[in-house]
Protein backbone atom coordinates (compact mmCIF):
# COMPACT_ATOMS: atom_id res chain seq x y z
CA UNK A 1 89.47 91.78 82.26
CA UNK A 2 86.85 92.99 84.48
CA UNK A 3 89.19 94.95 86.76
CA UNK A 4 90.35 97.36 83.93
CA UNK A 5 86.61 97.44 82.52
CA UNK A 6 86.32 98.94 86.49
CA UNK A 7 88.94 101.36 85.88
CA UNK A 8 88.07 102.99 82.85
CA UNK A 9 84.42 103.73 83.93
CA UNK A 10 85.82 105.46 86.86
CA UNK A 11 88.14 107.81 84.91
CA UNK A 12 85.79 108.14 82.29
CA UNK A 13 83.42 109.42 84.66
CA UNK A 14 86.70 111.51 86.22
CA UNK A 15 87.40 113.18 82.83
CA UNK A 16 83.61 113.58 81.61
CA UNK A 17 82.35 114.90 84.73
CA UNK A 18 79.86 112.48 85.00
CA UNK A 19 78.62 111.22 88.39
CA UNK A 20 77.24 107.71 89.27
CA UNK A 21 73.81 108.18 90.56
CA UNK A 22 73.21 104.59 92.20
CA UNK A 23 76.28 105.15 94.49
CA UNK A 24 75.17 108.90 95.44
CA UNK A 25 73.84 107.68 98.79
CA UNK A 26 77.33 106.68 100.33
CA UNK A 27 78.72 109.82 99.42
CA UNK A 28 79.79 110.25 103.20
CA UNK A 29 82.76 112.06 102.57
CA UNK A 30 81.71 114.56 99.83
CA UNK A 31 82.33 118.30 101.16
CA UNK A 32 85.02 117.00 104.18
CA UNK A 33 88.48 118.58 103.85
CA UNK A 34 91.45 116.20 103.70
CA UNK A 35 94.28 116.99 105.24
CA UNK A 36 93.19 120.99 105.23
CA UNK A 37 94.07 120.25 101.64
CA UNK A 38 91.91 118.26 99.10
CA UNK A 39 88.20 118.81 99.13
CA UNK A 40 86.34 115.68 98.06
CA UNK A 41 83.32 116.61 95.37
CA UNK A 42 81.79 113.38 94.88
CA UNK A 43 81.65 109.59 94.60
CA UNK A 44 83.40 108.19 91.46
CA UNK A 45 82.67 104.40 92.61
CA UNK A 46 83.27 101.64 95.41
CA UNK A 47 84.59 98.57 95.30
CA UNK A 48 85.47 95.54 98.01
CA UNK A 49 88.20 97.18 99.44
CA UNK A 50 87.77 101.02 98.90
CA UNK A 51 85.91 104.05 97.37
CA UNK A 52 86.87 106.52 94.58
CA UNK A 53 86.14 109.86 94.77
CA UNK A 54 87.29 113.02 92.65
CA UNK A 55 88.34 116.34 94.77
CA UNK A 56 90.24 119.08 94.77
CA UNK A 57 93.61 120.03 95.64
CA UNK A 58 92.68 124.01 97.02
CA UNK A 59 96.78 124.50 97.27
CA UNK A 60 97.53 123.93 93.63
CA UNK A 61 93.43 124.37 92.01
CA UNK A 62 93.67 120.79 90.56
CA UNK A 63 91.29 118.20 90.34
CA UNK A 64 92.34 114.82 91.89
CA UNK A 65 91.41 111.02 92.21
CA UNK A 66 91.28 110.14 95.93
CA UNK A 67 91.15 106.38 96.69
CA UNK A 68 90.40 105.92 100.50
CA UNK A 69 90.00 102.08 102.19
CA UNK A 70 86.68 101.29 103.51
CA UNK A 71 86.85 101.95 107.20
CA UNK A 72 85.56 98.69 108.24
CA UNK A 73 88.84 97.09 106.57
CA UNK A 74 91.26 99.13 109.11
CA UNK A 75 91.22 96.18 111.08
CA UNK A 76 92.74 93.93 109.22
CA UNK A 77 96.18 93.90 108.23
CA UNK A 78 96.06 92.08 105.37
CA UNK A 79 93.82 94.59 103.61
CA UNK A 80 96.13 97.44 105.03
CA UNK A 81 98.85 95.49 103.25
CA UNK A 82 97.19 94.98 99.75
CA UNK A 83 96.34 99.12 99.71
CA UNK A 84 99.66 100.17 100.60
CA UNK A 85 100.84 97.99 98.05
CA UNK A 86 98.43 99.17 95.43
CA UNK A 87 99.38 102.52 96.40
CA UNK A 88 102.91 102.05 95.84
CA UNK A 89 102.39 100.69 92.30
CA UNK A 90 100.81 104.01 91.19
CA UNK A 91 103.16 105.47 89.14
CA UNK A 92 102.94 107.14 85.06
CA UNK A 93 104.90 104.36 83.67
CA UNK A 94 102.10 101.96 85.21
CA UNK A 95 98.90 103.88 84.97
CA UNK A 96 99.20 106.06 82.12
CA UNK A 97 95.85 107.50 83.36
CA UNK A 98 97.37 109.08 86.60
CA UNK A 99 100.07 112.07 86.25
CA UNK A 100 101.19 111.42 89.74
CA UNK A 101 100.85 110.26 93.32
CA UNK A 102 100.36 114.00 95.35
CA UNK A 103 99.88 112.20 98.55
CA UNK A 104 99.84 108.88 100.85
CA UNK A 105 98.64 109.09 104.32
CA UNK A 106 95.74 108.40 106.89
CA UNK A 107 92.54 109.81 107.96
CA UNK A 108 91.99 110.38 111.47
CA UNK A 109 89.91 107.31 111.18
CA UNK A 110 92.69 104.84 110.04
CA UNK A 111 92.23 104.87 107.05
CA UNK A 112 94.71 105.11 104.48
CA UNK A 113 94.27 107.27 101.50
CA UNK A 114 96.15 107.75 97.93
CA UNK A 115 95.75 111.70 96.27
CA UNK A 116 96.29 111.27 92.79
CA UNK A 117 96.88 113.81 89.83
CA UNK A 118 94.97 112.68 86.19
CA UNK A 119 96.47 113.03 83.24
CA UNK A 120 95.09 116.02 80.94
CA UNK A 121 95.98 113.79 78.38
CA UNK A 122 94.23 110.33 78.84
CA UNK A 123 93.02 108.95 75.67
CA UNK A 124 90.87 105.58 75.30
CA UNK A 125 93.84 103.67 74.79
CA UNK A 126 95.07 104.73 77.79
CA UNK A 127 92.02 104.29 80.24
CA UNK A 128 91.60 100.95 78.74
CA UNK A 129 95.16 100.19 80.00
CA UNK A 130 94.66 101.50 83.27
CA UNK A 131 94.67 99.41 86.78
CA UNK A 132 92.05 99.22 89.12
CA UNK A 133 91.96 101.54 91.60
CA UNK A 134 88.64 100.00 93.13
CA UNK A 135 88.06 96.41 93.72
């Protein structure tokens, strides 16, 4: 499936520290403090619906997965819907990929966002079985 193909080239570049280069130009958010908390690094990858980045949680000196919508999707409920719903089925048990869900909120733009904790532990077996984060 093409969707989990997605997802485990994002966490494999999450876990090897690798960076995308054809997607470095949208990298609008790298260096902007979330919520005074989680300092985004760089772009992981973009989909449809939303972008990927890794960061940093400067309270607990963890890195993190944040998944943010694309801004020009605020508008539309429907969208809103589907992320909030994605965001809700982040969980271990699901994703074995993601330790935990730190954080679901909004930017000051509208746009909702999902923090997320990796797993130290992710082997191939698991990225393979992870969701799509990104569409």
């Amino acid at each position: 499936m093409q969707i989990t193909s997605t997802i485990s080239t994002i966490i494999n570049h999450f876990l090897n520290d690798q960076t995308d280069a054809s997607t470095a130009s949208t990298n609008t958010l790298v260096g902007v403090a979330i919520n005074k908390r989680y300092r985004v690094t760089e772009l992981v990858g973009a989909g449809e619906t939303s972008c990927l980045y890794k960061g940093f949680d400067r309270y607990s000196d963890r890195k993190v997965l944040i998944k943010i919508l694309h801004r020009h999707l605020v508008s539309s409920r429907k969208s809103l819907d589907l992320f909030e719903r994605e965001a809700q089925e982040i969980t271990p048990a699901t994703y074995p990929a993601i330790k935990s869900v730190l954080e679901k909120h909004m930017l000051c733009t509208g746009q909702p966002y999902v923090v997320m904790e990796c797993s130290n532990a992710v082997d191939t077996a698991d990225k393979k079985e992870a969701a799509a984060f990104v569409q």
